[in-house]
PDB file of N, CA and C in Angstrom:
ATOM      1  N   UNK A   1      67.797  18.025-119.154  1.00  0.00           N
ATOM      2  CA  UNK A   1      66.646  17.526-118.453  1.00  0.00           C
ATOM      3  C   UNK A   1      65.559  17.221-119.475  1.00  0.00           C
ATOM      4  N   UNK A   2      64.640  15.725-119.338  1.00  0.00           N
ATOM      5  CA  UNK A   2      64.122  15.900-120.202  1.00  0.00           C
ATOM      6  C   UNK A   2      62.862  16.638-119.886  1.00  0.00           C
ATOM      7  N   UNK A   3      61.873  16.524-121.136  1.00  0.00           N
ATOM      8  CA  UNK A   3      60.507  17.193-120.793  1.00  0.00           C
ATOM      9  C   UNK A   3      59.747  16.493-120.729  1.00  0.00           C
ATOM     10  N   UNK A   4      58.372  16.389-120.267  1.00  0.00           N
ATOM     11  CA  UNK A   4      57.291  15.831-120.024  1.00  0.00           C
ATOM     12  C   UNK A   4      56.422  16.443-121.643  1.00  0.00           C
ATOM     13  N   UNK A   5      56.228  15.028-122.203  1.00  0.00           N
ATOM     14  CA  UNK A   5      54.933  15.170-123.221  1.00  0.00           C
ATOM     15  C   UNK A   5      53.677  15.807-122.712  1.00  0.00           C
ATOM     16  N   UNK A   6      53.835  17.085-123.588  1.00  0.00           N
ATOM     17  CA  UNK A   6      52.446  17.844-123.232  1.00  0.00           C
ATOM     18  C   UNK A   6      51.355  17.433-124.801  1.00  0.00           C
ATOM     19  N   UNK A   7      49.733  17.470-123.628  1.00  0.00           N
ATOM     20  CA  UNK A   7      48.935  17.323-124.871  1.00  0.00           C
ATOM     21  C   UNK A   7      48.689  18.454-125.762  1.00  0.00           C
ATOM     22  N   UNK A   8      48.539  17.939-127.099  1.00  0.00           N
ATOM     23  CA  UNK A   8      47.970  18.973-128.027  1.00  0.00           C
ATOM     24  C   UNK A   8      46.972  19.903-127.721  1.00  0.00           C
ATOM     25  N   UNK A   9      47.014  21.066-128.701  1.00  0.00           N
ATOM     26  CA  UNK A   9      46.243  21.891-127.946  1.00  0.00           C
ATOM     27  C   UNK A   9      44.569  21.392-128.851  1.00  0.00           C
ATOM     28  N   UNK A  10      44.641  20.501-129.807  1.00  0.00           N
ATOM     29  CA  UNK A  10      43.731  20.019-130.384  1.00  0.00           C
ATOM     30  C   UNK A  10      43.009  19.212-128.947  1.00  0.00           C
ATOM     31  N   UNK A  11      43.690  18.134-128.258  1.00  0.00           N
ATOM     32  CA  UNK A  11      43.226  17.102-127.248  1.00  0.00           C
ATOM     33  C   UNK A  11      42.734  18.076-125.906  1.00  0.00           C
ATOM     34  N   UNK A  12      43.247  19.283-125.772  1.00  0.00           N
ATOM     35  CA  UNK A  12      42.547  20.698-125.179  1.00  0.00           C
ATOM     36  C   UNK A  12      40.793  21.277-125.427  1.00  0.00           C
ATOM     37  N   UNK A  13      41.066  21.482-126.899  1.00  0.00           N
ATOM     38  CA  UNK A  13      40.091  21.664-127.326  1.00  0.00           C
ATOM     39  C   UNK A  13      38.741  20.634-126.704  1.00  0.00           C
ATOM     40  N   UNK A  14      39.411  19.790-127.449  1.00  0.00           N
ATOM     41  CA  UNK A  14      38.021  18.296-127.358  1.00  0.00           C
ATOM     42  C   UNK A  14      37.569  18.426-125.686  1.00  0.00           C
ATOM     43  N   UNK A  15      39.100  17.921-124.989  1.00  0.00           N
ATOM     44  CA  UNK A  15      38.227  18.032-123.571  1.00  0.00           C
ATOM     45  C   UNK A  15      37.318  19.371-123.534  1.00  0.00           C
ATOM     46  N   UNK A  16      37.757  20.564-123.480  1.00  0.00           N
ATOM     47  CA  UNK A  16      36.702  21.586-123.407  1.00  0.00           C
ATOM     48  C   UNK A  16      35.227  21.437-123.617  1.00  0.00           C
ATOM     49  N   UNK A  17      35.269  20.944-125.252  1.00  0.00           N
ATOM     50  CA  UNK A  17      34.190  21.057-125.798  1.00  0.00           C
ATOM     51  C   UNK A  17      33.588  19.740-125.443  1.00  0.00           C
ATOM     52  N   UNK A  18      33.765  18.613-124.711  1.00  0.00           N
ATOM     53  CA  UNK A  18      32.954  17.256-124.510  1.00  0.00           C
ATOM     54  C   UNK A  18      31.983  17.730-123.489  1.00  0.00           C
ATOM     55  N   UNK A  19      30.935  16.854-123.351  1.00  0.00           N
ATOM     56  CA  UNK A  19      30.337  16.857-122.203  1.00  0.00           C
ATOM     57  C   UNK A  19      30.534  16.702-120.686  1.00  0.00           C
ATOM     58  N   UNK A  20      31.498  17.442-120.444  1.00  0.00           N
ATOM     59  CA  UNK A  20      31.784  17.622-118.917  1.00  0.00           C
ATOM     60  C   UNK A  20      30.506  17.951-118.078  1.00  0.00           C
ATOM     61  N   UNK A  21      29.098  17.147-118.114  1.00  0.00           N
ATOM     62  CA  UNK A  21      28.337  17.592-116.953  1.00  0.00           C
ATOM     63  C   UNK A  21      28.453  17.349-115.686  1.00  0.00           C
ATOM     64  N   UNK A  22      29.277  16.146-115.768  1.00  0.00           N
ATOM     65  CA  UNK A  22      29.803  15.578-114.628  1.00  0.00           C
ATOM     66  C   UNK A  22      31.459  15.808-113.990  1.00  0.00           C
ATOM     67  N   UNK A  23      31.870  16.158-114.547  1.00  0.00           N
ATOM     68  CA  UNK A  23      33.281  16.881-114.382  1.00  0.00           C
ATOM     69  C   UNK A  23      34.288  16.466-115.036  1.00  0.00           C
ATOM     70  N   UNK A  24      35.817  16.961-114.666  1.00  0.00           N
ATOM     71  CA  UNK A  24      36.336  15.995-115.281  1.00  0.00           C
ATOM     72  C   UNK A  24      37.526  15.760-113.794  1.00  0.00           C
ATOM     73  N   UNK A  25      38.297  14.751-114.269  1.00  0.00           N
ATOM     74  CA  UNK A  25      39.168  13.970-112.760  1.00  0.00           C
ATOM     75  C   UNK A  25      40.331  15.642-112.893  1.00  0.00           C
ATOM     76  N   UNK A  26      40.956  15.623-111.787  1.00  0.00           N
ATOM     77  CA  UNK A  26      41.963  16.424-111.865  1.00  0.00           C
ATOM     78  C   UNK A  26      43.231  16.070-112.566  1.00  0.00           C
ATOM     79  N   UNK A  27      43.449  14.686-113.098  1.00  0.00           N
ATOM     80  CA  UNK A  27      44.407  14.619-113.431  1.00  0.00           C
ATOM     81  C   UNK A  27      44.405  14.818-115.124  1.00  0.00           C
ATOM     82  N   UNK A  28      43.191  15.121-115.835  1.00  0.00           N
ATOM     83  CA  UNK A  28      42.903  15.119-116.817  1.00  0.00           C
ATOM     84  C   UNK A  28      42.894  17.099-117.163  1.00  0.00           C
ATOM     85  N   UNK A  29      42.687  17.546-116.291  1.00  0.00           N
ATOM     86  CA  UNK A  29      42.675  18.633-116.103  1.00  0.00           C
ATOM     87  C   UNK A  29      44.514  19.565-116.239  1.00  0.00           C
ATOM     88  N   UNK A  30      44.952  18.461-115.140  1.00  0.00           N
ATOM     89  CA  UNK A  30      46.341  18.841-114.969  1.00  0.00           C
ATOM     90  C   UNK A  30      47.379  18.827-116.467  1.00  0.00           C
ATOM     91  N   UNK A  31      46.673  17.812-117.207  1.00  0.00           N
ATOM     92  CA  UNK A  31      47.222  16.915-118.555  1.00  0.00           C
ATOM     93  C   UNK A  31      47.170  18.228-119.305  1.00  0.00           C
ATOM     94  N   UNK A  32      46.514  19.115-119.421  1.00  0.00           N
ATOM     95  CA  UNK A  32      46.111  19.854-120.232  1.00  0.00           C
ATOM     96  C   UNK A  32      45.808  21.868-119.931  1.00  0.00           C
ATOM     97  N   UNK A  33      46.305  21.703-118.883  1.00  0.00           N
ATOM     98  CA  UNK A  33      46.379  23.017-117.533  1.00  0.00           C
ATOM     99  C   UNK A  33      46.850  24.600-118.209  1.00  0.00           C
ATOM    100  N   UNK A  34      47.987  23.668-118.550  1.00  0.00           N
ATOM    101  CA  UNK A  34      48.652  25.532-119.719  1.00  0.00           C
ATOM    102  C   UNK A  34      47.697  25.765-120.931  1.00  0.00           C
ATOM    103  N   UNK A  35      47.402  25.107-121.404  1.00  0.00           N
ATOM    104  CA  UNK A  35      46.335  25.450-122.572  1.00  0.00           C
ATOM    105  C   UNK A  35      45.167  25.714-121.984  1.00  0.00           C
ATOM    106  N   UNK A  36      44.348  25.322-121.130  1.00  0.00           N
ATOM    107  CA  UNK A  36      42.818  25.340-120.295  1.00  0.00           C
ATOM    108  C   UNK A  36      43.075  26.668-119.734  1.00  0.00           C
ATOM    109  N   UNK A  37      44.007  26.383-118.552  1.00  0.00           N
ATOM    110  CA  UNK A  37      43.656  27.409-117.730  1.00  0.00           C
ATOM    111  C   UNK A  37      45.597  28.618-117.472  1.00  0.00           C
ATOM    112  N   UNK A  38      46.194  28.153-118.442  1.00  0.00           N
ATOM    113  CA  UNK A  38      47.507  29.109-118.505  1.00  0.00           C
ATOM    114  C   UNK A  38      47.977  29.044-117.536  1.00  0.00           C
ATOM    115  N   UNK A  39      48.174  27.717-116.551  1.00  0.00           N
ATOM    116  CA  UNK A  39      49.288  27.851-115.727  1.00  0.00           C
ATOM    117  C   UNK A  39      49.649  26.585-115.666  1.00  0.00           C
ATOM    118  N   UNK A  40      50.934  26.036-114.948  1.00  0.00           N
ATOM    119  CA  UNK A  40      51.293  24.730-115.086  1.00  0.00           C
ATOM    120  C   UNK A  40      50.844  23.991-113.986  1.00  0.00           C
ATOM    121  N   UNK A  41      50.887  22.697-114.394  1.00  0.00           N
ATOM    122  CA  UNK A  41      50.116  21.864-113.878  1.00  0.00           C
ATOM    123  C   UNK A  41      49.956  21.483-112.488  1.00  0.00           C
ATOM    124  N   UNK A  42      51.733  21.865-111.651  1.00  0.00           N
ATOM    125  CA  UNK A  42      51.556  22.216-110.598  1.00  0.00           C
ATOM    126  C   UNK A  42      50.950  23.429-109.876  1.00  0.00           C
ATOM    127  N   UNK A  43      50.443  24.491-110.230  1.00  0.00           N
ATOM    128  CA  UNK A  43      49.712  25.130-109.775  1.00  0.00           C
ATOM    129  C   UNK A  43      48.258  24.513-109.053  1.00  0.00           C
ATOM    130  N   UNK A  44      47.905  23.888-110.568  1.00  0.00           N
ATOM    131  CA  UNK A  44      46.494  23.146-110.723  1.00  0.00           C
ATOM    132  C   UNK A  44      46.694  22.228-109.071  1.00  0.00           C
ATOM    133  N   UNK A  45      47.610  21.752-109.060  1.00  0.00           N
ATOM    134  CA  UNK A  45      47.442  20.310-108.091  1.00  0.00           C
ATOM    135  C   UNK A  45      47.697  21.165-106.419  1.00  0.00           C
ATOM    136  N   UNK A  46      48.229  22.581-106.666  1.00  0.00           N
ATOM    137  CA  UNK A  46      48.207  22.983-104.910  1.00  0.00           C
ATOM    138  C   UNK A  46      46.941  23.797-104.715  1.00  0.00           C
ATOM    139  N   UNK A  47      46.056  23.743-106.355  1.00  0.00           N
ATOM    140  CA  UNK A  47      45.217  24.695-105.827  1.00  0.00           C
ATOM    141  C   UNK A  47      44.067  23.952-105.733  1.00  0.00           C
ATOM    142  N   UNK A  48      44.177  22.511-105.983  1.00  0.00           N
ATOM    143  CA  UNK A  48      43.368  21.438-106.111  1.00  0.00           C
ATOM    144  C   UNK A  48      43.370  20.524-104.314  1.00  0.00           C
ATOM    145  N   UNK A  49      44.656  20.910-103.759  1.00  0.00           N
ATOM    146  CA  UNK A  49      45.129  19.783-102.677  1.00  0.00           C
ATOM    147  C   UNK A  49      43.666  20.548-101.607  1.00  0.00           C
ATOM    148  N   UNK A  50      43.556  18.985-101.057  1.00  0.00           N
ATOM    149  CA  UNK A  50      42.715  19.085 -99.640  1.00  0.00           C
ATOM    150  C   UNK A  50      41.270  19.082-100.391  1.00  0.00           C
ATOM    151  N   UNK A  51      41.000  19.166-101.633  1.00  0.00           N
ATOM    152  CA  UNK A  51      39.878  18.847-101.932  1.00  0.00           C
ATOM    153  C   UNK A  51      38.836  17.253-101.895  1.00  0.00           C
ATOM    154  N   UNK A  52      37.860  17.378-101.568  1.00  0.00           N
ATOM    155  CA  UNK A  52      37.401  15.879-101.314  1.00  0.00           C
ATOM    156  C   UNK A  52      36.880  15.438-102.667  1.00  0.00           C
ATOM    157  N   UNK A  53      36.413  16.260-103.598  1.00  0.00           N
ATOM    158  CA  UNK A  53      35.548  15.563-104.559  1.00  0.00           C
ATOM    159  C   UNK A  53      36.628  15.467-105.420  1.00  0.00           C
ATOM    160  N   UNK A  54      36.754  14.791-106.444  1.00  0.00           N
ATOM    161  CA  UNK A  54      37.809  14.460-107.563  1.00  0.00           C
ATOM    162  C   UNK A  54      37.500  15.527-109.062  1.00  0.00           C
ATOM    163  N   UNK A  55      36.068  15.574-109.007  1.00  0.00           N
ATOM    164  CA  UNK A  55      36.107  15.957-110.286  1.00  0.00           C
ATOM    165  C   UNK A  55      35.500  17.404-110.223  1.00  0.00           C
ATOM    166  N   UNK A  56      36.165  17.925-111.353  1.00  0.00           N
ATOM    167  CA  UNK A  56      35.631  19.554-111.439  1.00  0.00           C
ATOM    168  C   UNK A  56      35.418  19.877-113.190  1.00  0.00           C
ATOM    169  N   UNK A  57      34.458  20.715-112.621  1.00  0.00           N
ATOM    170  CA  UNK A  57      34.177  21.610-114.294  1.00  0.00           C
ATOM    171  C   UNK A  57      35.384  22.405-114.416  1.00  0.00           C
ATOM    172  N   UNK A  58      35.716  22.974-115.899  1.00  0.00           N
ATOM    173  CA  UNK A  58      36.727  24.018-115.924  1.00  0.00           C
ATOM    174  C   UNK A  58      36.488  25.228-115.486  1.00  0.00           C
ATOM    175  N   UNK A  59      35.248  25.681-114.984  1.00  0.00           N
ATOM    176  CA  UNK A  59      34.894  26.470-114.592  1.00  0.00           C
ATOM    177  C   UNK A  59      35.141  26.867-112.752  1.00  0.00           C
ATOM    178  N   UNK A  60      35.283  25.667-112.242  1.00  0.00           N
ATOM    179  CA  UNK A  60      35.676  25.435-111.065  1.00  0.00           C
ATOM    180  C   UNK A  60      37.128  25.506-111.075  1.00  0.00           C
ATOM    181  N   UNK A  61      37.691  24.965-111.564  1.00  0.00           N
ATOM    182  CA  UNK A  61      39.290  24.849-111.698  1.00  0.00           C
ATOM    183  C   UNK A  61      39.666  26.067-111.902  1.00  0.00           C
ATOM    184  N   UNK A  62      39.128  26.898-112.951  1.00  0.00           N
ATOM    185  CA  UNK A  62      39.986  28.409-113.211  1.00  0.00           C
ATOM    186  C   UNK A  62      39.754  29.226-111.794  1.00  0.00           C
ATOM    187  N   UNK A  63      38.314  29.121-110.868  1.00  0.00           N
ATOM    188  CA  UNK A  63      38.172  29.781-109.476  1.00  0.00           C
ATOM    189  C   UNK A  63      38.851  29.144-108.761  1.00  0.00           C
ATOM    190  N   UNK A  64      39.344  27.953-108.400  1.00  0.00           N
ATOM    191  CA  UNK A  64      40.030  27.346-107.767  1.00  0.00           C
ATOM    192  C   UNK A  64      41.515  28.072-107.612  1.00  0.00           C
ATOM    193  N   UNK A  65      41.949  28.186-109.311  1.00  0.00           N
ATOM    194  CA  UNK A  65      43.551  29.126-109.556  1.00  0.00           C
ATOM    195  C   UNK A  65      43.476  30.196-109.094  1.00  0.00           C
ATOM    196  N   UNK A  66      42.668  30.978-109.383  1.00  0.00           N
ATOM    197  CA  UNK A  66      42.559  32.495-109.281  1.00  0.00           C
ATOM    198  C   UNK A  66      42.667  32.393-107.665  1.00  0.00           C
ATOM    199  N   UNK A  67      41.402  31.554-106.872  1.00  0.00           N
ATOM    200  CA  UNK A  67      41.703  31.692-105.383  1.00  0.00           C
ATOM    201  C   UNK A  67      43.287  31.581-104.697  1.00  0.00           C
ATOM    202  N   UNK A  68      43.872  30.336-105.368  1.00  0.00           N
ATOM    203  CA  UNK A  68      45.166  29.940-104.991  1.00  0.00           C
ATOM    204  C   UNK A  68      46.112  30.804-105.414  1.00  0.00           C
ATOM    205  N   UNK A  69      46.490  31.942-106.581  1.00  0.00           N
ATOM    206  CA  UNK A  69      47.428  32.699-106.602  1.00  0.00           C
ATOM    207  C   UNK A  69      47.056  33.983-106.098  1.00  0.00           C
ATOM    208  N   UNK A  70      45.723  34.658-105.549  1.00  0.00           N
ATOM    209  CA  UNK A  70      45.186  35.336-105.115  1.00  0.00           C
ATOM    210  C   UNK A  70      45.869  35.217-103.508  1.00  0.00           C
ATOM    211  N   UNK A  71      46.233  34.166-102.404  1.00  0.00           N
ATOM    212  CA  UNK A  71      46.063  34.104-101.521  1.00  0.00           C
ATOM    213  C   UNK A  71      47.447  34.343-101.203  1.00  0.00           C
ATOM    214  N   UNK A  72      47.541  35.451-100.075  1.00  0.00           N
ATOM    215  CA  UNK A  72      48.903  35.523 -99.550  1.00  0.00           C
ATOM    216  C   UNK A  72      49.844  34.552 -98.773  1.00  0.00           C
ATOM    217  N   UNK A  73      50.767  34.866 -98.783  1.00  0.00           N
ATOM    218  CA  UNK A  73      51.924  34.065 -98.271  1.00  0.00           C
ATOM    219  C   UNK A  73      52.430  34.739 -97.092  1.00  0.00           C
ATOM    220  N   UNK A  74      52.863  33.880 -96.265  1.00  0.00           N
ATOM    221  CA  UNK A  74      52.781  33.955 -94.607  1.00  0.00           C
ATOM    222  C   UNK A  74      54.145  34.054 -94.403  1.00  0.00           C
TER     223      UNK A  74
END
């Protein structure tokens, strides 16, 4: 099976450190998920689904995870 090109953890860095005052898209987030926030990228996107706004700080995204693996299963 092949793998999906993951970004450097250098192209990690940068997003971190840019000016995210305005957020960043989720899919830029997702690009870069195991290095940001240590989980894979599908996590990011079920803990992201049903959201209306597109863009988030990383700071939002890591509460976002924590809420989503925090929440029990039915």
């Amino acid at each position: 099976m092949a793998r999906k090109k993951s970004r450097s953890p250098e192209t990690a860095s940068a997003l971190a450190a840019a000016d995210g005052s305005k957020g960043y898209r989720v899919e830029e987030l997702m690009a870069c998920s195991e290095t940001l926030l240590g989980v894979k990228p599908e996590i990011l996107a079920g803990a992201t689904l049903g959201r209306e706004s597109k863009l988030l700080q990383i700071y939002e995204a890591k509460r976002l995870v924590d809420q989503f693996l925090r929440k029990k299963v039915l």
